[in-house]
Protein backbone atom coordinates (compact mmCIF):
# COMPACT_ATOMS: atom_id res chain seq x y z
CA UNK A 1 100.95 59.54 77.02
CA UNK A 2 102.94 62.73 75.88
CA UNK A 3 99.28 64.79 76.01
CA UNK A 4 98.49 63.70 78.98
CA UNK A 5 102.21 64.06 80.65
CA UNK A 6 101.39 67.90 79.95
CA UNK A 7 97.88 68.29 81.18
CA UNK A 8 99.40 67.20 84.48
CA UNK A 9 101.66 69.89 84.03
CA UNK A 10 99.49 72.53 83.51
CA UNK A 11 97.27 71.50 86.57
CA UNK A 12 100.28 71.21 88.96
CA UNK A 13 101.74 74.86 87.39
CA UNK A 14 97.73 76.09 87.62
CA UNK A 15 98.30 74.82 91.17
CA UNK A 16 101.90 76.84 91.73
CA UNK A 17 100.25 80.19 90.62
CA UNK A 18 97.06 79.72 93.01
CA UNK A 19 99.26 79.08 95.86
CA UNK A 20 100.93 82.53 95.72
CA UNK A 21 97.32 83.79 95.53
CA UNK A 22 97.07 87.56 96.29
CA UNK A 23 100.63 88.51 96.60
CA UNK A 24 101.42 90.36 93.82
CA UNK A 25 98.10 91.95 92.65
CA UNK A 26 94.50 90.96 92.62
CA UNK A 27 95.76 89.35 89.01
CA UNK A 28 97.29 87.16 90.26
CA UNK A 29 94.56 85.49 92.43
CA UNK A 30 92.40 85.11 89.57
CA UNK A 31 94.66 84.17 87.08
CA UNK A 32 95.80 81.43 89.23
CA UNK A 33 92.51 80.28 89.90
CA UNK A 34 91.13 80.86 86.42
CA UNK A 35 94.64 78.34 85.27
CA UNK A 36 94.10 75.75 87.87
CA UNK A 37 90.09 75.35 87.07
CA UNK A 38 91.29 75.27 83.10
CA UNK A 39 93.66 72.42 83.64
CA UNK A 40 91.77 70.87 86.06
CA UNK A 41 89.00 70.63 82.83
CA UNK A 42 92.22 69.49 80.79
CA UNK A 43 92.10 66.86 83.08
CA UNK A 44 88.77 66.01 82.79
CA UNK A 45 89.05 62.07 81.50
CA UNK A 46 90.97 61.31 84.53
CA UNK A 47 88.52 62.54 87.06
CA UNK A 48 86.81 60.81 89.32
CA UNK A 49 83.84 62.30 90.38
CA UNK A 50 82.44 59.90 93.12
CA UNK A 51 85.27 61.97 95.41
CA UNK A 52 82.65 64.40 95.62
CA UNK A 53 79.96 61.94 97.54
CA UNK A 54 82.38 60.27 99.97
CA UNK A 55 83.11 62.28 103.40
CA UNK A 56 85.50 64.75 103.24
CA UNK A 57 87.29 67.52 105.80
CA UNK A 58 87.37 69.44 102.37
CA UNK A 59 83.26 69.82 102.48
CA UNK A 60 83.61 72.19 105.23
CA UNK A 61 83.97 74.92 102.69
CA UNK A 62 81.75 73.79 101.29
CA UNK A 63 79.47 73.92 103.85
CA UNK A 64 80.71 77.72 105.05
CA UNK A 65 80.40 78.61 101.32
CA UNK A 66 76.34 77.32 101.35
CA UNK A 67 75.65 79.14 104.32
CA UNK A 68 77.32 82.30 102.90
CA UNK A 69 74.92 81.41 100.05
CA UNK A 70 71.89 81.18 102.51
CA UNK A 71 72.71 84.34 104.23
CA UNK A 72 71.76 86.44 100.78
CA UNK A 73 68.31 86.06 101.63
CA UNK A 74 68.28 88.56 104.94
CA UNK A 75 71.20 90.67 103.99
CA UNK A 76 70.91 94.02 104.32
CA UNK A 77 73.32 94.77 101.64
CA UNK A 78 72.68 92.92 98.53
CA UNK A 79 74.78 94.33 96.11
CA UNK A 80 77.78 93.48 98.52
CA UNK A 81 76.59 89.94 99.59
CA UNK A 82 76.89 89.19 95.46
CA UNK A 83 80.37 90.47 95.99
CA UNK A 84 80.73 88.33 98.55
CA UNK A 85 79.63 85.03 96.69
CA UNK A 86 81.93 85.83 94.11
CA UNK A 87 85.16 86.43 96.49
CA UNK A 88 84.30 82.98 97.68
CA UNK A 89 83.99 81.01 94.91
CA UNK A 90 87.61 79.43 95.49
CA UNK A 91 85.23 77.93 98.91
CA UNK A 92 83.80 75.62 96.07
CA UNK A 93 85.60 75.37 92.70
CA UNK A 94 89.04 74.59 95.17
CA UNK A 95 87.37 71.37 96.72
CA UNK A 96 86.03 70.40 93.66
CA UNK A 97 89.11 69.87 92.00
CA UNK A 98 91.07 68.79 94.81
CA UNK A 99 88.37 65.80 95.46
CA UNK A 100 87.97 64.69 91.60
CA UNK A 101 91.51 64.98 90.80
CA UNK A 102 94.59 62.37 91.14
CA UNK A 103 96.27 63.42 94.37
CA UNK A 104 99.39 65.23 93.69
CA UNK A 105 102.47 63.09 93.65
CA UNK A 106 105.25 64.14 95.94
CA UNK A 107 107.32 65.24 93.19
CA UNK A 108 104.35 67.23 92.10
CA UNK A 109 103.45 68.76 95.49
CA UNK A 110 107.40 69.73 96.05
CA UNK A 111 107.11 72.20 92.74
CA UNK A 112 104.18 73.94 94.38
CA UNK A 113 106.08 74.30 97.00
CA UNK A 114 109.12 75.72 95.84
CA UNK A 115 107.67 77.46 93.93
CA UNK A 116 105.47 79.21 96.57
CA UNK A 117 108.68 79.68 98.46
CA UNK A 118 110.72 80.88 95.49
CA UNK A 119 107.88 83.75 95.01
CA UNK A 120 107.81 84.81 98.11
CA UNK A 121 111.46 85.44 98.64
CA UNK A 122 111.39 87.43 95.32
CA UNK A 123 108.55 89.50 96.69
CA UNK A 124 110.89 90.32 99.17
CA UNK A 125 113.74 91.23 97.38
CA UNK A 126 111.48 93.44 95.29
CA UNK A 127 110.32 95.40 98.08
CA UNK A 128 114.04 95.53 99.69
CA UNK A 129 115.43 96.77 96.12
CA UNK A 130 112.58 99.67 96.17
CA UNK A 131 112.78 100.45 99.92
CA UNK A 132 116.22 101.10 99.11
CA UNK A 133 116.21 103.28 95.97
CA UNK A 134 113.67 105.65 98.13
CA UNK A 135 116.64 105.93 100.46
CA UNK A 136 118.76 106.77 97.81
CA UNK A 137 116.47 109.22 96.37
CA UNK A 138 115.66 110.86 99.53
CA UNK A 139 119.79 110.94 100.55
CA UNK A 140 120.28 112.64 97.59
CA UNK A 141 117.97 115.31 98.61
CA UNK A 142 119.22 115.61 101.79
CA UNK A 143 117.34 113.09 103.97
CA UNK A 144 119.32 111.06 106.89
CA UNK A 145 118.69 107.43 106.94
CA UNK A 146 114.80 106.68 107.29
CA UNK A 147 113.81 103.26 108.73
CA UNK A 148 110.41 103.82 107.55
CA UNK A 149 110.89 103.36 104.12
CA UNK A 150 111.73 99.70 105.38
CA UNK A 151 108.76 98.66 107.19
CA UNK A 152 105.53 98.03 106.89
CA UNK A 153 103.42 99.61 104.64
CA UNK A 154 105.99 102.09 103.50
CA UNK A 155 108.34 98.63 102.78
CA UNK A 156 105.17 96.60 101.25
CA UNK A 157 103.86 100.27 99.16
CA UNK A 158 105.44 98.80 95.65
CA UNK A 159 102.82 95.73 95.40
CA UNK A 160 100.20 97.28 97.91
CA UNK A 161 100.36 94.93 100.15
CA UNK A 162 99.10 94.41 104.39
CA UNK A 163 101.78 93.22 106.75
CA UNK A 164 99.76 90.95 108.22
CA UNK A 165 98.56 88.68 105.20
CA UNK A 166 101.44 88.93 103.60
CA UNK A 167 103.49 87.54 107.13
CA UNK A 168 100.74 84.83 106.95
CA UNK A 169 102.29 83.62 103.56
CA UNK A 170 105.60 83.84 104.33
CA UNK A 171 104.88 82.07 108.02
CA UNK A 172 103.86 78.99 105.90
CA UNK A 173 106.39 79.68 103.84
CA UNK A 174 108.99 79.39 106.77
CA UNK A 175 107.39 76.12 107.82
CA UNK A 176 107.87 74.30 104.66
CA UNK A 177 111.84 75.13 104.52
CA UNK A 178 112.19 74.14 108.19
CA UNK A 179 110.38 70.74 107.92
CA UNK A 180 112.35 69.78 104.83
CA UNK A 181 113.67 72.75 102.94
CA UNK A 182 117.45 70.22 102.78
CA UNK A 183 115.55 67.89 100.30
CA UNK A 184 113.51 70.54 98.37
CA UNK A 185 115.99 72.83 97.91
CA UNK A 186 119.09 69.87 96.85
CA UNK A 187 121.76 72.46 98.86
CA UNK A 188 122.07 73.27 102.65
CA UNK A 189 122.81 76.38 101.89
CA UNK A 190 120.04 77.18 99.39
CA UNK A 191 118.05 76.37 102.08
CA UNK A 192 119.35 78.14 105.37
CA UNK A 193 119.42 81.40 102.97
CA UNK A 194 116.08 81.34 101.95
CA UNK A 195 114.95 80.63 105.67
CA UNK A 196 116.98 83.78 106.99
CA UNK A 197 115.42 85.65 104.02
CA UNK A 198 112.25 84.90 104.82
CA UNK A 199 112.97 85.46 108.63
CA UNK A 200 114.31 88.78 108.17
CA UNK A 201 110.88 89.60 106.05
CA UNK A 202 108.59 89.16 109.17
CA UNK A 203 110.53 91.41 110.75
CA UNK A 204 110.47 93.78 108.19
CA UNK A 205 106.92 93.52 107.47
CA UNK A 206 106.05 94.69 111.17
CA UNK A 207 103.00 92.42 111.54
CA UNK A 208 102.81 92.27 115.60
CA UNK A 209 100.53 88.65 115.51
CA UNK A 210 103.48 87.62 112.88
CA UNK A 211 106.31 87.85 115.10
CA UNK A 212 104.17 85.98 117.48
CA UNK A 213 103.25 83.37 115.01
CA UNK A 214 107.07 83.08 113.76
CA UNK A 215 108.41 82.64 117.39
CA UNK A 216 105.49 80.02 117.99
CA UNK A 217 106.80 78.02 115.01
CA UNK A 218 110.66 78.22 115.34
CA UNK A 219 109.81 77.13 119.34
CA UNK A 220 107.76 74.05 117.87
CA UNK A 221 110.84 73.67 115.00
CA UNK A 222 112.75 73.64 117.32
CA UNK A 223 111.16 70.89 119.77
CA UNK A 224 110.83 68.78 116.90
CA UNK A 225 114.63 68.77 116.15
CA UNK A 226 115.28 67.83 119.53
CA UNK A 227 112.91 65.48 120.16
CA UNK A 228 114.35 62.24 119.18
CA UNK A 229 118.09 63.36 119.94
CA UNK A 230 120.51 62.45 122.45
CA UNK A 231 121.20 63.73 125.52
CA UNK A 232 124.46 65.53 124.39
CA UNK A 233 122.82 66.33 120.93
CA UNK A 234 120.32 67.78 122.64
CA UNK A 235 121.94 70.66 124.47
CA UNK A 236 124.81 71.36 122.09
CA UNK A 237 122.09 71.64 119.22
CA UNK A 238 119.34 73.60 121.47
CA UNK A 239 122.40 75.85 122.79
CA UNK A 240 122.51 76.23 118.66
CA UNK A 241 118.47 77.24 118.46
CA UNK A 242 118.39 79.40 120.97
CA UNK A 243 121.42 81.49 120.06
CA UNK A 244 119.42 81.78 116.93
CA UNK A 245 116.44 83.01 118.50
CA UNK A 246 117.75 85.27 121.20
CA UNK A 247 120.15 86.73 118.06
CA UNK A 248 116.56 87.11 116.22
CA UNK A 249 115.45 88.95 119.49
CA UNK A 250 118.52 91.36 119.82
CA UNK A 251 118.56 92.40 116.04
CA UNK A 252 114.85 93.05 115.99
CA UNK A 253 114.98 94.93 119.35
CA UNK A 254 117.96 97.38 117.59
CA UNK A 255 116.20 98.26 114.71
CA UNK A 256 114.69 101.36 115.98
CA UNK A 257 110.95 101.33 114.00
CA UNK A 258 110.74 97.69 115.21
CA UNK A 259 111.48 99.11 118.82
CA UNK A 260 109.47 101.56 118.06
CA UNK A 261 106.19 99.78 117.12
CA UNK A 262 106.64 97.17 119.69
CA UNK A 263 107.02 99.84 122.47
CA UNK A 264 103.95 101.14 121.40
CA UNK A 265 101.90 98.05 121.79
CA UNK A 266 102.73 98.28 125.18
CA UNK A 267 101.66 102.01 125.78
CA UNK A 268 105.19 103.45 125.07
CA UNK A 269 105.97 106.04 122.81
CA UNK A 270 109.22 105.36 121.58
CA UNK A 271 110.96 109.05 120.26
CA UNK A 272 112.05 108.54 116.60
CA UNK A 273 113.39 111.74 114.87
CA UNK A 274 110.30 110.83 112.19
CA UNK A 275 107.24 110.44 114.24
CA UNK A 276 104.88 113.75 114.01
CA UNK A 277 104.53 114.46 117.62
CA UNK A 278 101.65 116.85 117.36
CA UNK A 279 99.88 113.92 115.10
CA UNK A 280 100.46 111.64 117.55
CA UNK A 281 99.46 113.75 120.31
CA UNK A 282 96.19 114.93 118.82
CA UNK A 283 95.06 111.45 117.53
CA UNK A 284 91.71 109.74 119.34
CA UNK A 285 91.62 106.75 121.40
CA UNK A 286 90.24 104.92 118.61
CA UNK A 287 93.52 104.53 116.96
CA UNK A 288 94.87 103.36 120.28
CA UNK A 289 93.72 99.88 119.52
CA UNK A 290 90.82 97.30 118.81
CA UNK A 291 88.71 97.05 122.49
CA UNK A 292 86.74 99.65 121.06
CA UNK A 293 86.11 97.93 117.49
CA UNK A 294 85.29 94.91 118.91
CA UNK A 295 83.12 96.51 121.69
CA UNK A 296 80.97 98.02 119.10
CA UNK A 297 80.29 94.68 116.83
CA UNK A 298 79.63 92.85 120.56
CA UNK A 299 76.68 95.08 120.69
CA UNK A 300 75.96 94.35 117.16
CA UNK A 301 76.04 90.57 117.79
CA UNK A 302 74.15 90.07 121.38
CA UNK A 303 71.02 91.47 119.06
CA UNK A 304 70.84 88.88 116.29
CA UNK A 305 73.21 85.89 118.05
CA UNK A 306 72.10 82.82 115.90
CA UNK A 307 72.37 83.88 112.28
CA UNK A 308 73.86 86.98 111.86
CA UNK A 309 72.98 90.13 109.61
CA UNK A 310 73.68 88.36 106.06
CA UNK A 311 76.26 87.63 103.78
CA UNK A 312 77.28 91.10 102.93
CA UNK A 313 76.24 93.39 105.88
CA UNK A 314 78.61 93.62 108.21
CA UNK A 315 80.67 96.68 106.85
CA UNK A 316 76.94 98.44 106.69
CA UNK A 317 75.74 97.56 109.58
CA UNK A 318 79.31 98.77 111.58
CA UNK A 319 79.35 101.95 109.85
CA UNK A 320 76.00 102.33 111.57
CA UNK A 321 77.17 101.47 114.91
CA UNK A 322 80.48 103.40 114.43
CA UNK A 323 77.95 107.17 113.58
CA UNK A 324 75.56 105.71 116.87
CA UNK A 325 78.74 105.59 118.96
CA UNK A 326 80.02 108.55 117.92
CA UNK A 327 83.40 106.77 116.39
CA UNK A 328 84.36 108.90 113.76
CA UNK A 329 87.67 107.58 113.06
CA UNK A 330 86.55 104.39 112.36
CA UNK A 331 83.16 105.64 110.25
CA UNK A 332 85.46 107.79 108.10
CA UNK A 333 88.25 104.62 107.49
CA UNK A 334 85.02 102.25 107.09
CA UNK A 335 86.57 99.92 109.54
CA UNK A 336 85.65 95.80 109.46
CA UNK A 337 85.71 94.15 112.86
CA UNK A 338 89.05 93.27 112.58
CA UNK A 339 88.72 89.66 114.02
CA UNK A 340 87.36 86.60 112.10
CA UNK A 341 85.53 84.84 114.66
CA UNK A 342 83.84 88.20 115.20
CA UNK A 343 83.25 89.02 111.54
CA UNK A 344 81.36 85.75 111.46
CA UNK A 345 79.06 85.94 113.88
CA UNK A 346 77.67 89.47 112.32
CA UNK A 347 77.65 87.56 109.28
CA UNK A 348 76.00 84.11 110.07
CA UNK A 349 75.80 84.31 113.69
CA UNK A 350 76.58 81.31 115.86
CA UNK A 351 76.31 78.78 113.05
CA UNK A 352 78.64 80.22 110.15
CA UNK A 353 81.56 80.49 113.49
CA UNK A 354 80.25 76.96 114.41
CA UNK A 355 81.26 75.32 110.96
CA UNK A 356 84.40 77.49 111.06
CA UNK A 357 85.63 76.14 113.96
CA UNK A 358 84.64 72.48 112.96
CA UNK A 359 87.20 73.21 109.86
CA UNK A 360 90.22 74.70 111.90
CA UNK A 361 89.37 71.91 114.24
CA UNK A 362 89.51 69.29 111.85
CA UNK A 363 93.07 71.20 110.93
CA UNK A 364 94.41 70.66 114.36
CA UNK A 365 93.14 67.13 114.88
CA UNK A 366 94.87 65.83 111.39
CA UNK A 367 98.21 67.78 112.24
CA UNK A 368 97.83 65.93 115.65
CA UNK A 369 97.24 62.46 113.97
CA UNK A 370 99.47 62.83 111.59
CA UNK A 371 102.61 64.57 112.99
CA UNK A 372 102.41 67.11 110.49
CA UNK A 373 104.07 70.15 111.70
CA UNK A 374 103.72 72.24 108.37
CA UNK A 375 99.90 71.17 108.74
CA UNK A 376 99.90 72.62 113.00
CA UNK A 377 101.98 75.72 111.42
CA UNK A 378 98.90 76.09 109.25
CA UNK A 379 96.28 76.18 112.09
CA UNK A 380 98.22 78.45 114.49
CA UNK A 381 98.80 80.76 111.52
CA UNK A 382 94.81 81.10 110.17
CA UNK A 383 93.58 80.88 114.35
CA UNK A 384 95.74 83.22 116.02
CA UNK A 385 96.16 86.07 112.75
CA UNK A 386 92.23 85.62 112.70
CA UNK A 387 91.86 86.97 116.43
CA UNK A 388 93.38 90.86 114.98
CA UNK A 389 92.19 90.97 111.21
CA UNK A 390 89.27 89.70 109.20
CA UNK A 391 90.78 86.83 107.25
CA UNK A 392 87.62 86.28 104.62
CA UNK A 393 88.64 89.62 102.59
CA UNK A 394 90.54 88.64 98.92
CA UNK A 395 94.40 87.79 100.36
CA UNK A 396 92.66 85.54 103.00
CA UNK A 397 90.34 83.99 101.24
CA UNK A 398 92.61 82.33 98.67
CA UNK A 399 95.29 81.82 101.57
CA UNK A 400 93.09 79.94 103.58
CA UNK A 401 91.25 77.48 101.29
CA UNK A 402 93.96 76.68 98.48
CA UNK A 403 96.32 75.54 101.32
CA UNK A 404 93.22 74.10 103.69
CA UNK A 405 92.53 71.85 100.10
CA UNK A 406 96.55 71.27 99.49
CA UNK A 407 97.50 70.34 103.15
CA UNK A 408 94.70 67.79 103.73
CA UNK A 409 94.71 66.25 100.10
CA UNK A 410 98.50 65.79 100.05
CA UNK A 411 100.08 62.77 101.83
CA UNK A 412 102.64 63.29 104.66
CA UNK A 413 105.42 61.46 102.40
CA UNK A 414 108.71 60.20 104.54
CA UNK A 415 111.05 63.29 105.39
């Protein structure tokens, strides 16, 4: 009983490292992965393999993962589509041992958890701790304050990270301490630190579909709170939430490279003593935004509509299209179509997007039926980041289909 006490450990802790996936380095991923497939074979007298033939919302990666397969056999980049097959392995090793294995217990599922959440506020203390010894450095040589060294990519340089995938992690993150982060976390205070932690990190981070995302999810937070409440409960705790948010609003809005980058969304240039003028100034309309990207895979997709180019051809293929058009910038940066739904369509046309959108739907219609708000936080998070960046690259991948195989195997226990 001892023996098997500790295989259950080592699946759930395999589990707790594949949930932070990609955030630290590329180790990470596949050490977690690698762990989690061990112990699931630890396991192996308590699996029940007749999971596999019963109906599942988990065989839709499945499913994506064979037509990914499929597509080998027109791609026009071979060597990259076996790349491919191997980034999305988790697409079938995940479900398998999600569907053969005893579902996690809630106590089980709440170490994953705070675990996940735990990592991720460390991440962020990392990068705060190293965004401020550059200020120290550069102060001692004579530098004024630079708000750079506190966002984005400059903030994220330490562990290499994108704003945007990273903001997708902590999103969820968010999520799980709002819908019960008092009984995970024991202390009220444990858990309102970690959530203005993890708050402040979005904004840090400086991914523009993440503040969109976080607002979306402290509005439906918020909702939920209020639901159920009294009148007078209502407005004295909504006149609570909405203090929060606006406060949100005001400190983001004063923090000038926030300003800054958020001005220049909108076609405004804000003037910060750092920006390179003359840079700016001489810089193409290609880095002005996406239209263009997406304009040139459009044409790229109206020519082969039903099945795409192959697994592995759409970075070849764009490239093309990029020296046709003329768009150096993005030929010489090698730019993907930054948007999933498009990025699928050059890949497997009309029916790789179909079966995508049959999984996020399934995702909505569960967090629907079941009232699972971390489960809705999910879906808006992989829909709406998936409209500006290609999800299916290594962060995404294990993002998307650890937590698409935890979410819908786990049961909604009683908050």
């Amino acid at each position: 009983m001892f023996w098997i006490y500790n295989k259950r450990n080592v699946l759930v802790l395999g589990a707790s490292i594949a949930a932070i996936g990609f955030i630290f380095s590329i180790a990470t991923t596949s050490i977690g992965v690698i762990l989690f497939l061990i112990s699931w074979q630890l396991n192996f007298t308590e699996l029940n393999f007749r999971g596999l033939c019963k109906i599942n919302k988990l065989h839709f990666l499945v499913a994506l993962f064979l037509i990914l397969l499929m597509g080998i056999s027109y791609s026009t980049d071979l060597k990259q589509a076996q790349n491919d097959i191997v980034r999305h392995l988790s697409y079938i090793l995940l479900p398998l041992i999600f569907l053969t294995s005893i579902p996690f217990t809630k106590k089980e599922s709440d170490i994953v958890i705070k675990t996940y959440v735990y990592a991720l506020t460390v991440f962020f203390i990392i990068c705060l701790l190293n965004a401020i010894y550059r200020q120290v450095i550069f102060s001692n040589q004579g530098g004024p304050f630079n708000w750079y060294f506190f966002y984005r990519y400059d903030f994220l340089e330490i562990f290499k990270q994108h704003p945007t995938y990273v903001s997708m992690y902590v999103l969820l993150s968010i999520s799980y301490i709002l819908n019960n982060g008092k009984k995970l976390f024991k202390k009220k205070w444990v858990a309102i630190s970690l959530l203005i932690i993890q708050v402040l990190s979005i904004v840090f981070f400086g991914s523009r579909i993440g503040y969109i995302i976080l607002l979306l999810i402290l509005l439906i937070y918020t909702y939920k709170n209020l639901k159920l409440k009294s009148k007078k409960v209502k407005i004295k705790q909504g006149l609570i939430y909405l203090t929060a948010i606006i406060s949100l609003l005001i400190f983001s809005w004063n923090v000038p490279i926030v300003k800054e980058r958020i001005q220049f969304t909108f076609g405004y240039q804000q003037d910060y003593k750092f920006n390179n003028k003359e840079l700016i100034k001489n810089k193409t309309p290609e880095e002005q935004g996406r239209l263009l990207l997406w304009e040139d895979a459009f044409e790229l997709i109206k020519e082969r509509p039903l099945l795409g180019y192959g697994t592995g051809s759409p970075d070849k293929i764009l490239c093309q299209k990029y020296k046709e058009k003329g768009h150096l910038l993005f030929l010489e940066k090698k730019y993907n179509a930054h948007n999933t739904y498009l990025e699928l369509l050059l890949i497997g046309g009309a029916t790789l997007l179909f079966m995508y959108l049959l999984a996020l739907g399934a995702l909505f219609y569960l967090s629907i039926k079941r009232k699972d708000t971390v489960l809705l936080s999910f879906f808006l998070i992989i829909s709406i980041a998936g409209l500006t960046e290609t999800l299916f690259i290594a962060q995404g991948i294990v993002f998307f289909s650890f937590f698409f195989c935890f979410l819908l195997s786990t049961k909604k226990y009683n908050e």
